[in-house]
PDB file of N, CA and C in Angstrom:
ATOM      1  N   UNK A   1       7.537 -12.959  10.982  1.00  0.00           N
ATOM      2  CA  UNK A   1       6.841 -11.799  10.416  1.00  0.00           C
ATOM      3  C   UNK A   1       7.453 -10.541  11.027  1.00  0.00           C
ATOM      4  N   UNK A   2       7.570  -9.617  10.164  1.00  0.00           N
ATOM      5  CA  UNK A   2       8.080  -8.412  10.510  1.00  0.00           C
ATOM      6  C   UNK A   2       7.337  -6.997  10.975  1.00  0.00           C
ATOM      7  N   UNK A   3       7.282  -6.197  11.275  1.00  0.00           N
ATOM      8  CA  UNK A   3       6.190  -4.906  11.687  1.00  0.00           C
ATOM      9  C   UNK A   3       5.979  -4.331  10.591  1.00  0.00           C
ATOM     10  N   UNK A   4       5.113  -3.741  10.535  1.00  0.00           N
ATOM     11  CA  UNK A   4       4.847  -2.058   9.246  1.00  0.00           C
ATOM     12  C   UNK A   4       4.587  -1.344   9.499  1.00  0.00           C
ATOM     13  N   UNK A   5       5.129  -0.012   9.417  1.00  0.00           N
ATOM     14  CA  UNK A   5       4.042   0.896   9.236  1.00  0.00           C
ATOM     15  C   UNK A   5       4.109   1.885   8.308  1.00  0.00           C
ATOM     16  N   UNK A   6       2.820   2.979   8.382  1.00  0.00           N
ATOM     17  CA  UNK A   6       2.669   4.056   7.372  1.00  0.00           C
ATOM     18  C   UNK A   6       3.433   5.359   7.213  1.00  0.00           C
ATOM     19  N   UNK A   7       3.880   5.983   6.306  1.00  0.00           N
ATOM     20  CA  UNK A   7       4.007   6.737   6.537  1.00  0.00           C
ATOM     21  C   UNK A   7       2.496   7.924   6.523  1.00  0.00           C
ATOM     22  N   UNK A   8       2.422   9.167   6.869  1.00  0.00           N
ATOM     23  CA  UNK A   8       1.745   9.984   6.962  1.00  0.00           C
ATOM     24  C   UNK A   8       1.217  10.044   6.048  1.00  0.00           C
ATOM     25  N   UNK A   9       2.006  10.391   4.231  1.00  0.00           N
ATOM     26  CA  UNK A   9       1.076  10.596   3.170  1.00  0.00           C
ATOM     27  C   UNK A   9       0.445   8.822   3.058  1.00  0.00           C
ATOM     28  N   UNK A  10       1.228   7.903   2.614  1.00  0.00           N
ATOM     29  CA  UNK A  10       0.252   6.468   2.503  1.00  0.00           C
ATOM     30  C   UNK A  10      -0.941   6.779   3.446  1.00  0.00           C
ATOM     31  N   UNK A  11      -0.853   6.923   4.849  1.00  0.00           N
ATOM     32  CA  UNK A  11      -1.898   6.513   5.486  1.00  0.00           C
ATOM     33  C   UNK A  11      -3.388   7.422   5.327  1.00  0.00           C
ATOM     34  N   UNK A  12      -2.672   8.861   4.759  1.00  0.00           N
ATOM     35  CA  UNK A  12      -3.774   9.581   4.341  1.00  0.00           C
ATOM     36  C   UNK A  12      -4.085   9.134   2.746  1.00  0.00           C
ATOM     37  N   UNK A  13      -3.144   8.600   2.026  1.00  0.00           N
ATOM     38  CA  UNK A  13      -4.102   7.945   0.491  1.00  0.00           C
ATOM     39  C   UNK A  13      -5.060   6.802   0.991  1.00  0.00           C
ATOM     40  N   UNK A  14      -4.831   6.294   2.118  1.00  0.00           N
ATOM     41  CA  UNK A  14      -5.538   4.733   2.728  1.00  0.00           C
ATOM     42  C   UNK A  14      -6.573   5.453   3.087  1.00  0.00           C
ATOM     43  N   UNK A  15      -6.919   6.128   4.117  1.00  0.00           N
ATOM     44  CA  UNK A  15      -8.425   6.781   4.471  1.00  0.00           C
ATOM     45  C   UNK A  15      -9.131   7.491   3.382  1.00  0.00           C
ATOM     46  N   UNK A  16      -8.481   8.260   2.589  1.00  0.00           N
ATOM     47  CA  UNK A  16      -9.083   8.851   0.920  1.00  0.00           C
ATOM     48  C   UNK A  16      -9.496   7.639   0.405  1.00  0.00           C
ATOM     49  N   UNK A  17      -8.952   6.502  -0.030  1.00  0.00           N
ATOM     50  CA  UNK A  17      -9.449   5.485  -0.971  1.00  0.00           C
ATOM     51  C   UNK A  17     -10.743   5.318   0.156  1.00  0.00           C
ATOM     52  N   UNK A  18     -10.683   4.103   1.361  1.00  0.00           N
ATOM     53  CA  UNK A  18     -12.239   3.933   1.817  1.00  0.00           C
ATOM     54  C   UNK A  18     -13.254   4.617   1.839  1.00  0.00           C
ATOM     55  N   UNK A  19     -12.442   6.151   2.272  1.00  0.00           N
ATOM     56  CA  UNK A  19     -13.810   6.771   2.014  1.00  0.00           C
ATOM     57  C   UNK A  19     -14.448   6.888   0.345  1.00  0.00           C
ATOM     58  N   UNK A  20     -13.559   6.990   0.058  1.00  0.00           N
ATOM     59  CA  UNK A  20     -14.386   7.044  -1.914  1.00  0.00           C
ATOM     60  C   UNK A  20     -15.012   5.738  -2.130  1.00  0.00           C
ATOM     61  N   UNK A  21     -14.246   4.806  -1.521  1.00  0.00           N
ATOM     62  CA  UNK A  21     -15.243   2.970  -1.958  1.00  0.00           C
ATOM     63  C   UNK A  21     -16.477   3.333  -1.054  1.00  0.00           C
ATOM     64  N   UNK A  22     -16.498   3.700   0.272  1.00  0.00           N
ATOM     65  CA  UNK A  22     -17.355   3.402   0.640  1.00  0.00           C
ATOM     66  C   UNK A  22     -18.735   4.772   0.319  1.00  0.00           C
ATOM     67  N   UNK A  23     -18.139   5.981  -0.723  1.00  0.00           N
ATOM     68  CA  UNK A  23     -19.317   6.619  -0.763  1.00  0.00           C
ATOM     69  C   UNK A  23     -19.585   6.003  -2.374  1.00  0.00           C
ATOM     70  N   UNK A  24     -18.818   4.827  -3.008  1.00  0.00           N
ATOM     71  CA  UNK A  24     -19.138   4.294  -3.868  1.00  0.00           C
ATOM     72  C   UNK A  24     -20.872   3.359  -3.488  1.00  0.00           C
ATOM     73  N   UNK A  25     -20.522   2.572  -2.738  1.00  0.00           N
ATOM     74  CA  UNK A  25     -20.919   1.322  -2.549  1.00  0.00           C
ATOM     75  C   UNK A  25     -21.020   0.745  -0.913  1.00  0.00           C
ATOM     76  N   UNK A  26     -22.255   1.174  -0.353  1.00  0.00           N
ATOM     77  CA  UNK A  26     -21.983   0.211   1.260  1.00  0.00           C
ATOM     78  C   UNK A  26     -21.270  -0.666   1.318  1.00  0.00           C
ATOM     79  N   UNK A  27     -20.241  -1.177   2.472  1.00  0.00           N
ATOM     80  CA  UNK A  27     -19.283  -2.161   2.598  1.00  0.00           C
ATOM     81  C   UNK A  27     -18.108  -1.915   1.856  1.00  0.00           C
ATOM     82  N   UNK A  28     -18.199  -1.021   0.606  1.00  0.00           N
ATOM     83  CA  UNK A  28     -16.899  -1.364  -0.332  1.00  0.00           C
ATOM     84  C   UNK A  28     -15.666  -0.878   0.336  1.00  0.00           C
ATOM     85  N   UNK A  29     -15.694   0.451   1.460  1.00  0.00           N
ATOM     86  CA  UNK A  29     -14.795   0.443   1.509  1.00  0.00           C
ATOM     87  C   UNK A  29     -13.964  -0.506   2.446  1.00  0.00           C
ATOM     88  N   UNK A  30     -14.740  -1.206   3.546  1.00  0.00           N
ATOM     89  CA  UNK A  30     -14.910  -2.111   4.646  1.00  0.00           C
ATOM     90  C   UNK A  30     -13.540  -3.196   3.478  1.00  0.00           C
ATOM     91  N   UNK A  31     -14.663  -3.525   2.565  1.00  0.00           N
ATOM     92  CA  UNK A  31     -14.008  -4.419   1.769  1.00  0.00           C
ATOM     93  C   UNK A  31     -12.400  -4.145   1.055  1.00  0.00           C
ATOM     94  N   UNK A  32     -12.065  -2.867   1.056  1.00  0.00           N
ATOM     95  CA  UNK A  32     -10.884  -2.633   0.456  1.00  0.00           C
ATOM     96  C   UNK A  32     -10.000  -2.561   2.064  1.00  0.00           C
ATOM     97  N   UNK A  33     -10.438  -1.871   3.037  1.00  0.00           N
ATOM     98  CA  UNK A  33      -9.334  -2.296   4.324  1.00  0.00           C
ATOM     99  C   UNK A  33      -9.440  -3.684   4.649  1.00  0.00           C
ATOM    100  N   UNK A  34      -9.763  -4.411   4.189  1.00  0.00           N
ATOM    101  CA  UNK A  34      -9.545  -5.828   4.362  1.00  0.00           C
ATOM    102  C   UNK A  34      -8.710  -5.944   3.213  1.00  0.00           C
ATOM    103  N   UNK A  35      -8.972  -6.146   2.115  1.00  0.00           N
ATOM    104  CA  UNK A  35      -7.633  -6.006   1.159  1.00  0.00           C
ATOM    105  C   UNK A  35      -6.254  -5.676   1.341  1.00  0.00           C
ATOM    106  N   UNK A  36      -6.416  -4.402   1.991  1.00  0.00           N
ATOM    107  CA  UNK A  36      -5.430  -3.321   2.569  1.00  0.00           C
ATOM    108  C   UNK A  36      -4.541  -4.014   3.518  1.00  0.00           C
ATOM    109  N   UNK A  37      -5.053  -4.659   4.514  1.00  0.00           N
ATOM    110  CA  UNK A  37      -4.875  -5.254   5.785  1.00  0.00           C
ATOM    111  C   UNK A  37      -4.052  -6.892   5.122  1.00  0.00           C
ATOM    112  N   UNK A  38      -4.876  -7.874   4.565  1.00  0.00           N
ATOM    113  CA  UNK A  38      -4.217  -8.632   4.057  1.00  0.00           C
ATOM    114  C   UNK A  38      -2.893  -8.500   3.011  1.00  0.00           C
ATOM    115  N   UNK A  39      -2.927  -7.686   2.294  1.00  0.00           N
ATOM    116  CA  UNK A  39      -1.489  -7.191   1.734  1.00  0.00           C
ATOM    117  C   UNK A  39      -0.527  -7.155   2.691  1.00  0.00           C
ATOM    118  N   UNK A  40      -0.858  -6.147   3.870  1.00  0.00           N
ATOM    119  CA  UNK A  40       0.199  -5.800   4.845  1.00  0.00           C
ATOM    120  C   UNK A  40       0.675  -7.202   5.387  1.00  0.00           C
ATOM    121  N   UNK A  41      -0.171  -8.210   5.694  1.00  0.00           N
ATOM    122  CA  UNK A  41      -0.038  -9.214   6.175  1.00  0.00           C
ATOM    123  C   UNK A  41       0.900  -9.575   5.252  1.00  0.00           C
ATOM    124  N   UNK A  42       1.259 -10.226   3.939  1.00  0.00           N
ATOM    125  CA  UNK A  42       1.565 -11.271   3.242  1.00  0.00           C
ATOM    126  C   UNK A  42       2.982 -10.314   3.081  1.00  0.00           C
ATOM    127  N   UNK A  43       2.889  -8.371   3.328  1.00  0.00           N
ATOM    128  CA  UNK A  43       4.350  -8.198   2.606  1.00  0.00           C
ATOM    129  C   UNK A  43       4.949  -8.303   4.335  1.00  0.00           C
ATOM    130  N   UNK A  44       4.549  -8.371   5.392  1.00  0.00           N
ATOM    131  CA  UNK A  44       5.263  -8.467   6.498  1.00  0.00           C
ATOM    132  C   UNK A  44       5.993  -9.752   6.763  1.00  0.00           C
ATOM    133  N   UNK A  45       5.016 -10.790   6.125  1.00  0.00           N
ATOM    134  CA  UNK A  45       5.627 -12.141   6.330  1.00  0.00           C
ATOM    135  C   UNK A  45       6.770 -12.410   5.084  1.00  0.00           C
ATOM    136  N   UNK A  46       6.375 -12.045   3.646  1.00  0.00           N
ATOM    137  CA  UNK A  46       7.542 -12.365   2.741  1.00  0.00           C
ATOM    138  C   UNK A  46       8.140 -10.795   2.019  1.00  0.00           C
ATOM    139  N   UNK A  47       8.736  -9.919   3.016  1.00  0.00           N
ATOM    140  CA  UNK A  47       9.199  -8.682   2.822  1.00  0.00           C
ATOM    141  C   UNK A  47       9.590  -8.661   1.249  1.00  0.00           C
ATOM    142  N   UNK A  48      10.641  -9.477   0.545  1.00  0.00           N
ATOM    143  CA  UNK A  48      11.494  -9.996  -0.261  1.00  0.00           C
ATOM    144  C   UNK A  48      10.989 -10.026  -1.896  1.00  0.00           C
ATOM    145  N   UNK A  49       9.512 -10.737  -1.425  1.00  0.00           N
ATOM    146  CA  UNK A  49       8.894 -11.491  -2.291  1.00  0.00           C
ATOM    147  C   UNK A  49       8.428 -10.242  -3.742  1.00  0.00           C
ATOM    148  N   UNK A  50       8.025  -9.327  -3.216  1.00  0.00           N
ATOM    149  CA  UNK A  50       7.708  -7.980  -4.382  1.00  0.00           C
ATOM    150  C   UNK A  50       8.376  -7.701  -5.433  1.00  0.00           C
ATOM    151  N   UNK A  51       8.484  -6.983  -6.448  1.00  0.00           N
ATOM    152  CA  UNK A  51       9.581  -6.871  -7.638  1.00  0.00           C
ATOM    153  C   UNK A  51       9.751  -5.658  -6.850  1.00  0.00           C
ATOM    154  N   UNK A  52      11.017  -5.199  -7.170  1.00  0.00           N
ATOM    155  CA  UNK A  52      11.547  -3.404  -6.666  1.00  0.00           C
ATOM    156  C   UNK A  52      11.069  -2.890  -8.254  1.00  0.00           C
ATOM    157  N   UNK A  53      10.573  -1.298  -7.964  1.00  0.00           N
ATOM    158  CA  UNK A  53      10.250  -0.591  -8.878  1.00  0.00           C
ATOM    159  C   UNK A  53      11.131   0.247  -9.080  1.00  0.00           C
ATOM    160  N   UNK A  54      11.771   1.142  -8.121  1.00  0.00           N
ATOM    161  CA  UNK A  54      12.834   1.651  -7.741  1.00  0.00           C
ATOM    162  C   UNK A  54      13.797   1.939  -6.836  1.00  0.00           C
ATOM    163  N   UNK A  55      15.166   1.753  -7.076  1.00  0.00           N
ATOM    164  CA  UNK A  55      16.025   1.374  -5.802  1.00  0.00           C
ATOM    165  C   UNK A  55      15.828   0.703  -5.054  1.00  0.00           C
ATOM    166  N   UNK A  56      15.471   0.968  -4.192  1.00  0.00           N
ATOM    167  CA  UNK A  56      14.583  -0.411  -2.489  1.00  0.00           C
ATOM    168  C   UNK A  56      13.026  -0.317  -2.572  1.00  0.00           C
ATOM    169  N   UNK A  57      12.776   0.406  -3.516  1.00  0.00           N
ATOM    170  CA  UNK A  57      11.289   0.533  -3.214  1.00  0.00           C
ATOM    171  C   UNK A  57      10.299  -0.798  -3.733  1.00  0.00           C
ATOM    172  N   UNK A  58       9.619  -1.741  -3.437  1.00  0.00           N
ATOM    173  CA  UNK A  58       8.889  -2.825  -4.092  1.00  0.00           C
ATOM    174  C   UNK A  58       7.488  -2.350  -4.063  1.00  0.00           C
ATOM    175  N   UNK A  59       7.011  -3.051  -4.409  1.00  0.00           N
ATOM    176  CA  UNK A  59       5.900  -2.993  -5.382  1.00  0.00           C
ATOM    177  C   UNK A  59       4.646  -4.119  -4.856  1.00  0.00           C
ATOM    178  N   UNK A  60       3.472  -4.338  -4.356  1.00  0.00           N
ATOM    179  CA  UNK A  60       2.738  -5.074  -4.082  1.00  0.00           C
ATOM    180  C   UNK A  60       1.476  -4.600  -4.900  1.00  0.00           C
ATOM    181  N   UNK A  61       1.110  -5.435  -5.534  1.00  0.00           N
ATOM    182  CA  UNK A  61      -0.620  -5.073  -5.811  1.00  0.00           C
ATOM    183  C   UNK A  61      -1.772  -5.247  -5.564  1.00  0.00           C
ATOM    184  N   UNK A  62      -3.170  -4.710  -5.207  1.00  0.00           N
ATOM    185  CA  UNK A  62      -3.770  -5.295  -4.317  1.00  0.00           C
ATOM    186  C   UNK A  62      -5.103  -5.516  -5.279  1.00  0.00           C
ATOM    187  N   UNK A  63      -5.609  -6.976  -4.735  1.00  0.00           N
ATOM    188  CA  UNK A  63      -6.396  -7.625  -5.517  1.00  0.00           C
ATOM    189  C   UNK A  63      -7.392  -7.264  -5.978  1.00  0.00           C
ATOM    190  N   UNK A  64      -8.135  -6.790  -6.770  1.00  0.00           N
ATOM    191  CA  UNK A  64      -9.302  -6.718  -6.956  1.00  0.00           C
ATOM    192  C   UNK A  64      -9.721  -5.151  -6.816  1.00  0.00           C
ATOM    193  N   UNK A  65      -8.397  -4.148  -5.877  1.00  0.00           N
ATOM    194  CA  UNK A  65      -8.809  -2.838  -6.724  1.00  0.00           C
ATOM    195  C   UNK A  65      -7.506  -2.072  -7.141  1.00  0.00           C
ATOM    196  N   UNK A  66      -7.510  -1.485  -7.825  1.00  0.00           N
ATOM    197  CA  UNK A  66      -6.791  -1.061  -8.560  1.00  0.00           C
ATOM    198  C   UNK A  66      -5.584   0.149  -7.952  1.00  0.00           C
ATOM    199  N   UNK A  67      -4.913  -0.277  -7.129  1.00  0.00           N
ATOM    200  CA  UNK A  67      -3.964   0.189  -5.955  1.00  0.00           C
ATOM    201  C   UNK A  67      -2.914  -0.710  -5.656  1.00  0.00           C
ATOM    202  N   UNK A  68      -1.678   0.004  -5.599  1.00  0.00           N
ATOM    203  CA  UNK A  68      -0.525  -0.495  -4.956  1.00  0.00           C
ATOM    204  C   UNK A  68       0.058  -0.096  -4.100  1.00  0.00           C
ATOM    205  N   UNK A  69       0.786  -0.542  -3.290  1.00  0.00           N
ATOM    206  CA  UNK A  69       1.094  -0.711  -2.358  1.00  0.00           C
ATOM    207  C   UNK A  69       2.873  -0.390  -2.558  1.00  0.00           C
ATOM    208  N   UNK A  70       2.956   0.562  -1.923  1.00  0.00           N
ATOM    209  CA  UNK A  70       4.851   0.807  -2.503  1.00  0.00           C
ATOM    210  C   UNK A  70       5.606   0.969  -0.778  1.00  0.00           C
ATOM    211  N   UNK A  71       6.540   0.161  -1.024  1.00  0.00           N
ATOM    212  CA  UNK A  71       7.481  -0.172   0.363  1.00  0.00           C
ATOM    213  C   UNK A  71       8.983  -0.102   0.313  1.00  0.00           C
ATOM    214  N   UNK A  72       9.665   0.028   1.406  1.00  0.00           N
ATOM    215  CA  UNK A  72      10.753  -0.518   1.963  1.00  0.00           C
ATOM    216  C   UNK A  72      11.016  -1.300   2.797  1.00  0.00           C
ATOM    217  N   UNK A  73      11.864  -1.864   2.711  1.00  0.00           N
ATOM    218  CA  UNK A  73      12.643  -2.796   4.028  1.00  0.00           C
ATOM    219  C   UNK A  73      13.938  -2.356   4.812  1.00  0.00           C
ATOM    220  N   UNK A  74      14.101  -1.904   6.182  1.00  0.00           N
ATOM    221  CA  UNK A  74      14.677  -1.561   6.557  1.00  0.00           C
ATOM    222  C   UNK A  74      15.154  -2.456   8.150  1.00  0.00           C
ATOM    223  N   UNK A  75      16.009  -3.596   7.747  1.00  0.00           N
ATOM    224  CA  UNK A  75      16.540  -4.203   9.375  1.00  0.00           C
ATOM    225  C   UNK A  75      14.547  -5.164   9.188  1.00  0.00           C
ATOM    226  N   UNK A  76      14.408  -4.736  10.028  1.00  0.00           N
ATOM    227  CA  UNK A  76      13.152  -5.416  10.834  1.00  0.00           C
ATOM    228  C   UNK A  76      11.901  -4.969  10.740  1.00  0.00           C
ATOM    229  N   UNK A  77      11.829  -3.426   9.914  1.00  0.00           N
ATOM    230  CA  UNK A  77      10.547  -3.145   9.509  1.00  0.00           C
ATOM    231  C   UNK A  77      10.266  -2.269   8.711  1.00  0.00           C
ATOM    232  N   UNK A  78       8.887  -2.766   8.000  1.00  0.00           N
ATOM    233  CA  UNK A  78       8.935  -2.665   6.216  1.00  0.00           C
ATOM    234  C   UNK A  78       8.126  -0.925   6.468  1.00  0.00           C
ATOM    235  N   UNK A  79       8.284  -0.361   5.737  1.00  0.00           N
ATOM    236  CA  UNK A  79       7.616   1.137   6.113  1.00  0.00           C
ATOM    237  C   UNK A  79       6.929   1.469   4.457  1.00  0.00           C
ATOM    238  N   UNK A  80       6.057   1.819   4.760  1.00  0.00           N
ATOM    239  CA  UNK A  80       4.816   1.780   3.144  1.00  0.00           C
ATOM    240  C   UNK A  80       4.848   3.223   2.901  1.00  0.00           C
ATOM    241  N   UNK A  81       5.339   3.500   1.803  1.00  0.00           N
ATOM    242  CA  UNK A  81       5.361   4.779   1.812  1.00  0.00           C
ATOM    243  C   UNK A  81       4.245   5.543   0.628  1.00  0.00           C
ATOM    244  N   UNK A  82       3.343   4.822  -0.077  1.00  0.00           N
ATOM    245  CA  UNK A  82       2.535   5.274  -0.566  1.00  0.00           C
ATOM    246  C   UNK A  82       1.130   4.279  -1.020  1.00  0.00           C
ATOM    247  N   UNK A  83      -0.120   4.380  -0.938  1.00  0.00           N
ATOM    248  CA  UNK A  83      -1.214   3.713  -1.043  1.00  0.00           C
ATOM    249  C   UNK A  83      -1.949   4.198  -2.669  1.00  0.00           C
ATOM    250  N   UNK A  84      -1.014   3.706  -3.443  1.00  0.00           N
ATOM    251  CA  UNK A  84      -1.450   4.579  -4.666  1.00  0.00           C
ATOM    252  C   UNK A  84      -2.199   3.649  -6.062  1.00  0.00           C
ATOM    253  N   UNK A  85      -2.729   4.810  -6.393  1.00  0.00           N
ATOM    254  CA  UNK A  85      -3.969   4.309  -7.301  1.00  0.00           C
ATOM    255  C   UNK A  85      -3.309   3.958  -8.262  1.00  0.00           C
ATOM    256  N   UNK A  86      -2.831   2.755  -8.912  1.00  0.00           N
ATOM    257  CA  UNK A  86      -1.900   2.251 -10.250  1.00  0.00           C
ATOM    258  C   UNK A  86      -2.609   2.781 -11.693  1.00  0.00           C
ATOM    259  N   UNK A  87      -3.674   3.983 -11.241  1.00  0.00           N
ATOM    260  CA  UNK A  87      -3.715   4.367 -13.106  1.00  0.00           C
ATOM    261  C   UNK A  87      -3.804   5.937 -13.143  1.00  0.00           C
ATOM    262  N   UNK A  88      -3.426   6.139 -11.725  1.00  0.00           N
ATOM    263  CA  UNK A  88      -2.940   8.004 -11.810  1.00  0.00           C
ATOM    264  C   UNK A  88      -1.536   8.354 -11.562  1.00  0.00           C
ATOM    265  N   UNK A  89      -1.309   9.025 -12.112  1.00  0.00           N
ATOM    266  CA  UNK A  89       0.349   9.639 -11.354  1.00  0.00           C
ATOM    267  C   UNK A  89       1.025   8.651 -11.292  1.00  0.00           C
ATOM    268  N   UNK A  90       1.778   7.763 -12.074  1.00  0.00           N
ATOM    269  CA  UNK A  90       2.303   6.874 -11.316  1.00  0.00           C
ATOM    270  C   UNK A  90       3.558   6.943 -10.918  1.00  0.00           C
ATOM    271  N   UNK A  91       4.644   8.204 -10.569  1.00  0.00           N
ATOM    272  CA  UNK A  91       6.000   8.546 -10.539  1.00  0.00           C
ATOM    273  C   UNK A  91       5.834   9.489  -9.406  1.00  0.00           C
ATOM    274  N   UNK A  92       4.218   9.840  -8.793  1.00  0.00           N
ATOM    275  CA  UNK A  92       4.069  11.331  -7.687  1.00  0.00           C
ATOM    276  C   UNK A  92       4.771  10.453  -6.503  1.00  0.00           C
ATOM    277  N   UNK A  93       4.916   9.419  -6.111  1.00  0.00           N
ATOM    278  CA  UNK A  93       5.804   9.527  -4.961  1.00  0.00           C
ATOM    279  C   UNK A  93       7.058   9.322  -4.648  1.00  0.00           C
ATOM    280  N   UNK A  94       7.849   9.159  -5.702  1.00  0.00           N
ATOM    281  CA  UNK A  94       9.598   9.328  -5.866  1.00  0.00           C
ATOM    282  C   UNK A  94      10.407   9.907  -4.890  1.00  0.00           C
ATOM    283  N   UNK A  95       9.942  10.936  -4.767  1.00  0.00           N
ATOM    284  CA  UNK A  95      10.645  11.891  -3.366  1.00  0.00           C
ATOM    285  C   UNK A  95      10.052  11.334  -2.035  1.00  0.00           C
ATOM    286  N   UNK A  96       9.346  10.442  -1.480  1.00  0.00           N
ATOM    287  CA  UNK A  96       8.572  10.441  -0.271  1.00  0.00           C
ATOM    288  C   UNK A  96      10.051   9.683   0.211  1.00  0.00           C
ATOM    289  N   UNK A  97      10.712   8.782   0.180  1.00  0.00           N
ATOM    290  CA  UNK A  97      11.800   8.499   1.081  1.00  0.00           C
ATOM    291  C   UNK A  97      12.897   8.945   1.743  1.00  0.00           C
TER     292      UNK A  97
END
């Protein structure tokens, strides 16, 4: 398994989403950083496994809410460069690399 981490804007779309699940619904957002968290898990262990969307960038989707997960692989660790909602904007983070 390999490391991850966020960049600055992902990690601020990651605290925006819980907080909106969780002023949705007690637990929901609890329930989406567990989502969140298991993704990271499965793209650290099979970096590879994602379709690329563009250039190096792949693509993970996360179960049950409506967010993806957009990455690179670089040597030894995968760096997430956006936590984005798959039915807004879907081209606003092109420039983040």
């Amino acid at each position: 398994m390999i490391r991850s981490t966020l960049t600055t804007a992902a990690f601020q779309e990651f605290e925006d989403a819980v907080e909106y699940y969780e002023s949705c619904e007690p637990e929901l957002g609890k329930e989406f950083v567990l989502s969140v968290q298991e993704a990271l898990r499965y793209i650290s262990e099979y970096p590879q496994a994602w379709p690329v969307v563009r250039k190096e960038i792949r693509r993970y989707l996360i179960s049950r809410f409506p967010y993806a997960i957009l990455y690179y692989v670089d040597n030894d660790l995968v760096t997430v460069i956006a936590i984005m909602h798959s039915k807004r904007q879907p081209d606003y983070w092109v420039d983040r690399k």
